[in-house]
C-alpha atoms as a PDB file:
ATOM      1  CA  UNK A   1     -15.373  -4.081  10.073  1.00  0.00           C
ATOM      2  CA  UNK A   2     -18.196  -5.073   8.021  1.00  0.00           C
ATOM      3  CA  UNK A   3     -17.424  -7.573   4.504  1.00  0.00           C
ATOM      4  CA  UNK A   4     -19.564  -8.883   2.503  1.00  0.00           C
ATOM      5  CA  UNK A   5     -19.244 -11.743  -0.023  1.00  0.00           C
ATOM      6  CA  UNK A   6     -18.260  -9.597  -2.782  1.00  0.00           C
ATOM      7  CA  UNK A   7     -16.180  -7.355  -1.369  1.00  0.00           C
ATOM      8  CA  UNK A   8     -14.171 -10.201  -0.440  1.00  0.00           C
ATOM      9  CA  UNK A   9     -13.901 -11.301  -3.983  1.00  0.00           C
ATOM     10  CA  UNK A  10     -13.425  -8.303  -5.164  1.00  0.00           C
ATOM     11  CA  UNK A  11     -10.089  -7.853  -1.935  1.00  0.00           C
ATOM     12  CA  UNK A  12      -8.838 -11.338  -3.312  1.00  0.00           C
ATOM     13  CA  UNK A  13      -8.625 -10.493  -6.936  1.00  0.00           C
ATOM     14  CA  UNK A  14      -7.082  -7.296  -6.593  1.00  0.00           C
ATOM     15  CA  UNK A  15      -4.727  -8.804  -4.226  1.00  0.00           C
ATOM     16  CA  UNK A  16      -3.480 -11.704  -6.785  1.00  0.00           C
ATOM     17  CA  UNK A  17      -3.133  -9.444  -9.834  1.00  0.00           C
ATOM     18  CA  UNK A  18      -1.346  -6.425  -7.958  1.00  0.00           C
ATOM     19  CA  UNK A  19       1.306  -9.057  -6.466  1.00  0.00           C
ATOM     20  CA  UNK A  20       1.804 -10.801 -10.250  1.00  0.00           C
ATOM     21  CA  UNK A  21       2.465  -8.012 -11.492  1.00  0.00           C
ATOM     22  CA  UNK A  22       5.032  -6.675  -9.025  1.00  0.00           C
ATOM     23  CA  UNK A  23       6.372 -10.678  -9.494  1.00  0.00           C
ATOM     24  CA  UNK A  24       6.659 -10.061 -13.111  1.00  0.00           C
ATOM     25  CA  UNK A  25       8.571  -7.207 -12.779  1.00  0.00           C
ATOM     26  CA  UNK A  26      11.021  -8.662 -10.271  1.00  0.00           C
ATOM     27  CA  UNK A  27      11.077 -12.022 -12.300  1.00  0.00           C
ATOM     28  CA  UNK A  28      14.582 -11.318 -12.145  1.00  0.00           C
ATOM     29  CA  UNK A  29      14.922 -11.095  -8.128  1.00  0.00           C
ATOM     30  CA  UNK A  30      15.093 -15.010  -8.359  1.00  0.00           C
ATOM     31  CA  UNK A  31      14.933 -18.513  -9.938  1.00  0.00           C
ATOM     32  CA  UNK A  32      12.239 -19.469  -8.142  1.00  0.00           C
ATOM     33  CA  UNK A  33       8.811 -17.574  -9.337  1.00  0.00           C
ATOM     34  CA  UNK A  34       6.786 -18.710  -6.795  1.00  0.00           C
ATOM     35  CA  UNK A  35       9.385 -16.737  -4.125  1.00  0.00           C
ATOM     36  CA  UNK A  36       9.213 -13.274  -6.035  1.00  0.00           C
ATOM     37  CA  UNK A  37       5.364 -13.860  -5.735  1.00  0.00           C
ATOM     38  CA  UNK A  38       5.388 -14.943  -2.691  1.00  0.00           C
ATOM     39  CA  UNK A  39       7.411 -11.703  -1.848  1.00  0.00           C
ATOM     40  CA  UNK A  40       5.196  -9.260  -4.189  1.00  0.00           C
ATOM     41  CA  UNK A  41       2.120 -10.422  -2.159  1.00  0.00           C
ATOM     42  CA  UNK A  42       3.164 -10.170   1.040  1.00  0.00           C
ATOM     43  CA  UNK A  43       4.759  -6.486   0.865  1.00  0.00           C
ATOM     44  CA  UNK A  44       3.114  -5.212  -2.784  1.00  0.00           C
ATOM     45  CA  UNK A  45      -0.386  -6.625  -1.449  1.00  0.00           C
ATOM     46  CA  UNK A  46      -0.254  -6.282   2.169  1.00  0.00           C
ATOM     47  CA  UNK A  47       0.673  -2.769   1.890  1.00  0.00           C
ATOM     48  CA  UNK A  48      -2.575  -2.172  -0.679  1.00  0.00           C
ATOM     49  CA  UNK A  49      -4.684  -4.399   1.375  1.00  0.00           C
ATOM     50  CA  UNK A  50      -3.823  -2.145   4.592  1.00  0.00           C
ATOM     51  CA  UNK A  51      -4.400   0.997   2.771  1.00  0.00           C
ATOM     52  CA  UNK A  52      -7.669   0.335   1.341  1.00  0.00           C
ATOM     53  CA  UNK A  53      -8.773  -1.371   4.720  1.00  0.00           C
ATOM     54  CA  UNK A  54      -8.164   1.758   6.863  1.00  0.00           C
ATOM     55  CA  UNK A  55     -10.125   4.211   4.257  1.00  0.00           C
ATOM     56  CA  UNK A  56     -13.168   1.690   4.859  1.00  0.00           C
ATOM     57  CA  UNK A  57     -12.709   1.297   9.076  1.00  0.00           C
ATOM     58  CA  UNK A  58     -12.519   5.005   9.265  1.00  0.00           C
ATOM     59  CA  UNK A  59     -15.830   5.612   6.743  1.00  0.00           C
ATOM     60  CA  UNK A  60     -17.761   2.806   9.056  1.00  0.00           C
ATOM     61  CA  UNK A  61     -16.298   4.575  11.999  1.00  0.00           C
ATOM     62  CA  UNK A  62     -18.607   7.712  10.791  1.00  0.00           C
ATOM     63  CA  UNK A  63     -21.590   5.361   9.939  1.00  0.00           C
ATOM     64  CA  UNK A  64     -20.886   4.894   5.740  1.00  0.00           C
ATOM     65  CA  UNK A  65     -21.218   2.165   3.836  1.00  0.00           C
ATOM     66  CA  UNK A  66     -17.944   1.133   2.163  1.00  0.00           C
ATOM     67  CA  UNK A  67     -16.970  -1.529   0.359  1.00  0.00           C
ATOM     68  CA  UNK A  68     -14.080  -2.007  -1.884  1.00  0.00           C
ATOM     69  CA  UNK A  69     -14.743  -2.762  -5.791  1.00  0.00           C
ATOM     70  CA  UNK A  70     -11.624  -3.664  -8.157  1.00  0.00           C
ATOM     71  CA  UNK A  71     -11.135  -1.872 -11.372  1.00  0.00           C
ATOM     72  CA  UNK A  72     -10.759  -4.816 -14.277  1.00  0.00           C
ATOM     73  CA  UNK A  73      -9.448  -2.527 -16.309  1.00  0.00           C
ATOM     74  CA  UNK A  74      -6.207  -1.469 -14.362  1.00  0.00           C
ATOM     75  CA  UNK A  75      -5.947  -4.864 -13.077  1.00  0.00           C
ATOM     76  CA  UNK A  76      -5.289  -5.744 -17.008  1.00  0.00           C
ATOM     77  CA  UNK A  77      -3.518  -2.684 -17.742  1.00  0.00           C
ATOM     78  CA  UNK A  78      -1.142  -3.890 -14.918  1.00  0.00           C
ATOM     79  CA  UNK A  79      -0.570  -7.208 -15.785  1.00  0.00           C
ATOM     80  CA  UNK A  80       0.234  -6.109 -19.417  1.00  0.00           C
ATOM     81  CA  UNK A  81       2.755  -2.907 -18.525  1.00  0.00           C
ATOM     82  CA  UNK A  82       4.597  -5.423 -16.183  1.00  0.00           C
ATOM     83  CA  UNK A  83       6.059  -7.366 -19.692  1.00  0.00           C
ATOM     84  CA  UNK A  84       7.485  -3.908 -19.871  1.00  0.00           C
ATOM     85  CA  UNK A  85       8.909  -3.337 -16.891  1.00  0.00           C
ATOM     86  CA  UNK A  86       6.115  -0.558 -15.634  1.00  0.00           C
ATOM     87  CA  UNK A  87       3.466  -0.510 -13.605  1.00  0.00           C
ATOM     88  CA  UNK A  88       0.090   0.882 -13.605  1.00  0.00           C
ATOM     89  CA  UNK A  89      -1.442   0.443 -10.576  1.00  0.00           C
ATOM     90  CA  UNK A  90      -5.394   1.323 -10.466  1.00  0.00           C
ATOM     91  CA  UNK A  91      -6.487  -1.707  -8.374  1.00  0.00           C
ATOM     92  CA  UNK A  92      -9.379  -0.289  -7.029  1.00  0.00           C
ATOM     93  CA  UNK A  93     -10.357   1.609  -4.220  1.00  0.00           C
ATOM     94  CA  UNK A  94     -12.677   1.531  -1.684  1.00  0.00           C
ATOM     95  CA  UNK A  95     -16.400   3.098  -2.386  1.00  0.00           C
ATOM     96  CA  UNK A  96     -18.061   5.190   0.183  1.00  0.00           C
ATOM     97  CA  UNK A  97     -21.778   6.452   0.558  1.00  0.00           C
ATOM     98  CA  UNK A  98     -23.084   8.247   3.472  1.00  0.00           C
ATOM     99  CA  UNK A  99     -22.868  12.015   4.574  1.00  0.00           C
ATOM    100  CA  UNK A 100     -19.614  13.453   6.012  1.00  0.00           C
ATOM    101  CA  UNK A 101     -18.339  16.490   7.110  1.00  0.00           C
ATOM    102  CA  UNK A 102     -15.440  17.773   5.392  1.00  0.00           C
ATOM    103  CA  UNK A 103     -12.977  17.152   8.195  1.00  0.00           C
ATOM    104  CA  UNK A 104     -14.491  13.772   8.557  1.00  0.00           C
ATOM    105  CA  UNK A 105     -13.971  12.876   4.768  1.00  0.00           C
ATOM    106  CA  UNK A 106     -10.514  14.379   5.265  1.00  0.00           C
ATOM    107  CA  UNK A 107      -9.489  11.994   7.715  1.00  0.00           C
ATOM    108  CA  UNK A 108     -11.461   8.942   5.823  1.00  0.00           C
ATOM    109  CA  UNK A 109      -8.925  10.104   2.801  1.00  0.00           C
ATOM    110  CA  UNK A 110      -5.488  10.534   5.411  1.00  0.00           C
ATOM    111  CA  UNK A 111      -6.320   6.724   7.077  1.00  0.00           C
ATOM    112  CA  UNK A 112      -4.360   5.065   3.871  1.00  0.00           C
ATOM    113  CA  UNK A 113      -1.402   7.142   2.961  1.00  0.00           C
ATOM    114  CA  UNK A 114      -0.798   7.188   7.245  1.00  0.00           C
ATOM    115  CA  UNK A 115      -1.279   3.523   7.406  1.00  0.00           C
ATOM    116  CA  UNK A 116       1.383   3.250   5.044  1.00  0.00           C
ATOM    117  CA  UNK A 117       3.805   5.384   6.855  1.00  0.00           C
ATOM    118  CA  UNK A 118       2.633   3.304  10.153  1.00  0.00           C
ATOM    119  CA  UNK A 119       4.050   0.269   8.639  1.00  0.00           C
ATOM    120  CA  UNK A 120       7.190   2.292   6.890  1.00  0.00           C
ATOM    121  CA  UNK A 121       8.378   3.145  10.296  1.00  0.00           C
ATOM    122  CA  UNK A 122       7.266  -0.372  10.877  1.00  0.00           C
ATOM    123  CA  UNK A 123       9.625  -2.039   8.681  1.00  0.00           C
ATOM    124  CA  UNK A 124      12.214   0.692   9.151  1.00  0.00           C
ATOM    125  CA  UNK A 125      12.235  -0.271  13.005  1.00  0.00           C
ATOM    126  CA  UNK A 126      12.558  -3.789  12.436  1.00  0.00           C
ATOM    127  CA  UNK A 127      15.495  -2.945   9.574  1.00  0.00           C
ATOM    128  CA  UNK A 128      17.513  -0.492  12.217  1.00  0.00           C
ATOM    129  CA  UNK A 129      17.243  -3.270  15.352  1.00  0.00           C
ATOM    130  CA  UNK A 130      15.572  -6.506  14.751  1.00  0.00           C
ATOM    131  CA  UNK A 131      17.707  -7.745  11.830  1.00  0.00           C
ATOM    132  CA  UNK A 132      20.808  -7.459  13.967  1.00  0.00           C
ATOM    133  CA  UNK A 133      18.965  -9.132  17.109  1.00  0.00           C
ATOM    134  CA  UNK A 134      18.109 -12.236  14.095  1.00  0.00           C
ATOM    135  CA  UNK A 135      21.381 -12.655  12.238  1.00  0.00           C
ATOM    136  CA  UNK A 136      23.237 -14.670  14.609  1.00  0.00           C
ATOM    137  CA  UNK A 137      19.952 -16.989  14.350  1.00  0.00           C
ATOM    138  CA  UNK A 138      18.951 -17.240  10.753  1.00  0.00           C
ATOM    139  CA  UNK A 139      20.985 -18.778   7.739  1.00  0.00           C
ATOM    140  CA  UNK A 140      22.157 -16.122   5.396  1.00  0.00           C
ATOM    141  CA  UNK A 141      20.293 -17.162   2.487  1.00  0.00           C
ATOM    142  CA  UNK A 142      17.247 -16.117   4.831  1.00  0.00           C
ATOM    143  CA  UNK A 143      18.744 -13.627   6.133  1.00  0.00           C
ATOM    144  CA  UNK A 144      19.657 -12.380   2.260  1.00  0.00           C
ATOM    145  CA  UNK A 145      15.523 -12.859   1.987  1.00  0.00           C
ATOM    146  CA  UNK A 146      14.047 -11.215   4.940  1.00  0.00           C
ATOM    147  CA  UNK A 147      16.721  -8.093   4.602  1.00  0.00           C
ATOM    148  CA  UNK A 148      15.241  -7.790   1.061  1.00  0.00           C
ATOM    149  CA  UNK A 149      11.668  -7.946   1.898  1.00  0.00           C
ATOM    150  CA  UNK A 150      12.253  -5.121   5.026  1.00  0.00           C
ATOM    151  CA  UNK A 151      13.659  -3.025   2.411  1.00  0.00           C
ATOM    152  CA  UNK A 152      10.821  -3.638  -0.052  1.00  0.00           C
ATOM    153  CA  UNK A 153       8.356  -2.981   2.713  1.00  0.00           C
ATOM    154  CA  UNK A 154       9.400   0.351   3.663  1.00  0.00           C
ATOM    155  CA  UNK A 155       9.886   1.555  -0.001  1.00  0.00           C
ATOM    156  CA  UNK A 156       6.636   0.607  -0.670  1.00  0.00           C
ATOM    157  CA  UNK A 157       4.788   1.475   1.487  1.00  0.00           C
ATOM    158  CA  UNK A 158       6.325   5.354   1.588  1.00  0.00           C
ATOM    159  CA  UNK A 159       6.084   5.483  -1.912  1.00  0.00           C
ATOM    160  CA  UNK A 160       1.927   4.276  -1.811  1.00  0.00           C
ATOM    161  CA  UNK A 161       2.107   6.680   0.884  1.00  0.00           C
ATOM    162  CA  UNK A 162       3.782   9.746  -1.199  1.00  0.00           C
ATOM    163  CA  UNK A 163       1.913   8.537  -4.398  1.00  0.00           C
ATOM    164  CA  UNK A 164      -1.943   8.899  -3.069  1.00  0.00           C
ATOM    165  CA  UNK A 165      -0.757  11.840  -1.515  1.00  0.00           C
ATOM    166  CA  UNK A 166      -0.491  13.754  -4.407  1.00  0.00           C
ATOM    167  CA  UNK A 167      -3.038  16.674  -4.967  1.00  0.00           C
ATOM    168  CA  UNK A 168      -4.519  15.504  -8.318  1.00  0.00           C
ATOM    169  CA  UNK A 169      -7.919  13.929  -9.231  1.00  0.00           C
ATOM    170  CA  UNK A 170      -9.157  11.493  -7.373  1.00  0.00           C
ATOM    171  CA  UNK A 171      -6.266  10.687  -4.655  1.00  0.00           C
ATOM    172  CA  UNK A 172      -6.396  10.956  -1.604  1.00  0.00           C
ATOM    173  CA  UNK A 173      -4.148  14.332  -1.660  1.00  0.00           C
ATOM    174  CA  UNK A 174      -7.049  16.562  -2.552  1.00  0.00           C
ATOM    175  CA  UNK A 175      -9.539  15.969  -0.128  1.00  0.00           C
ATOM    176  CA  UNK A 176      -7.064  16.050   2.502  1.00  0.00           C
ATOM    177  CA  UNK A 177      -5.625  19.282   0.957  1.00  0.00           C
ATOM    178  CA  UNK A 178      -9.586  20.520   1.020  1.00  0.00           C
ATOM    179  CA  UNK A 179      -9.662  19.714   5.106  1.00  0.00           C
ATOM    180  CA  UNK A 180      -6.113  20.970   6.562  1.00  0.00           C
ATOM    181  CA  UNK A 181      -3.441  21.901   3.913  1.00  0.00           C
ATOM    182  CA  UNK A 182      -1.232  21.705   7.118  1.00  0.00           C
ATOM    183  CA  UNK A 183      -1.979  18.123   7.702  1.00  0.00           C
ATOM    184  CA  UNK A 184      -1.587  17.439   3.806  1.00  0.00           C
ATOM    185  CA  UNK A 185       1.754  19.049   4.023  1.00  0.00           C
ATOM    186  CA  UNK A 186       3.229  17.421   7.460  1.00  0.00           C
ATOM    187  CA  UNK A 187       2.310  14.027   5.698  1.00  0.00           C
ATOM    188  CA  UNK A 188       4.227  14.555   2.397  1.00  0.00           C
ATOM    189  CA  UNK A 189       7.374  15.833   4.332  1.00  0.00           C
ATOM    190  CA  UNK A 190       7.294  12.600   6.205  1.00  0.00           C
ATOM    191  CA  UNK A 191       6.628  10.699   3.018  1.00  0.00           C
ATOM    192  CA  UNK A 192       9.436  12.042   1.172  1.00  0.00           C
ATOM    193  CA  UNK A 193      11.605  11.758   4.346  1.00  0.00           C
ATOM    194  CA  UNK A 194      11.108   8.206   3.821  1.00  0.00           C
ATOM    195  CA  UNK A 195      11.658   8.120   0.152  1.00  0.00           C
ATOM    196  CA  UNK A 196      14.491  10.243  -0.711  1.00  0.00           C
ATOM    197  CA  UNK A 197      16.560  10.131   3.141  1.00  0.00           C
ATOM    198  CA  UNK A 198      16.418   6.588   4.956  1.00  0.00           C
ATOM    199  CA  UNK A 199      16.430   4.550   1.546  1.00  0.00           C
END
């Protein structure tokens, strides 16, 4: 993938403010601030980072320019609902030019709610086998921490999954819904398998 300055900026500082504002809200997760951040950025942001990463790979796979831009204004709009105990996440998203087929802008659209469920069955893997392979090894304060961010990681990421999949405005529901409503559909069943059956 092509980056340029900017856009690398513009990655970073989404990044930071998305994760602070998942810390604020889980302020109360632990003592130690700089852990709940720690822990916002590495599921809240990696699973954003991943998402908006595969829209762009898949639009420079067809020969677009795309670059992601941050939007200031939810980045502030989520720092300030977090004091509340909400979030309103409008990060930014990843800006495409160049001519595509339908199909093709269909699967530029389906590349970040499936990378989510790619690392949802991810997480849910490691939470089903690889915990019980690393208990025996690991303290259980850490094993108290890396339980809790498995968990966090797979509710995340289904729920950025189920959440972009929704047909409305500019997600990335409609213009998969406009290319195959049977692909649109197969991915929300999977989504919401996720959400509401191996929570």
């Amino acid at each position: 993938m092509r980056f340029s300055d900017i856009e690398i900026s513009e990655l970073t500082k989404a990044w930071l403010t998305i994760s602070l504002a998942f810390a604020i809200i889980w302020r109360g997760m632990d003592s130690r601030f700089w852990l709940v951040y720690l822990m916002a950025a590495l599921t809240v942001g990696v699973a954003f980072i991943v998402h908006e990463l595969s829209h762009k790979y898949i639009a420079q796979k067809y020969g677009c320019w795309a670059e992601f831009r941050s939007y200031q204004l939810g980045l502030i709009l989520a720092i300030l609902m977090s004091f509340i105990g909400f979030i309103f996440a409008a990060p930014g998203a990843v800006i495409i030019s160049g001519l595509v087929t339908q199909e093709e802008n269909g699967r530029i659209s389906m590349a970040g709610p499936v990378s989510n469920l790619i690392l949802a069955s991810v997480f849910y893997f490691i939470a089903k086998f690889g915990l019980i392979l690393l208990q025996p090894m690991v303290p259980i304060s850490s094993m108290i921490v890396i339980t809790e961010f498995v968990q966090i990681s797979i509710s995340i990421n289904a729920w950025l999954a189920f959440f972009n999949l929704l047909p409305f405005g500019p997600l990335d529901g409609v213009k998969i819904m406009q290319w195959s409503q049977k692909t649109w559909f197969g991915l929300v069943l999977i989504a919401g398998f996720f959400i509401f059956f191996l929570q």
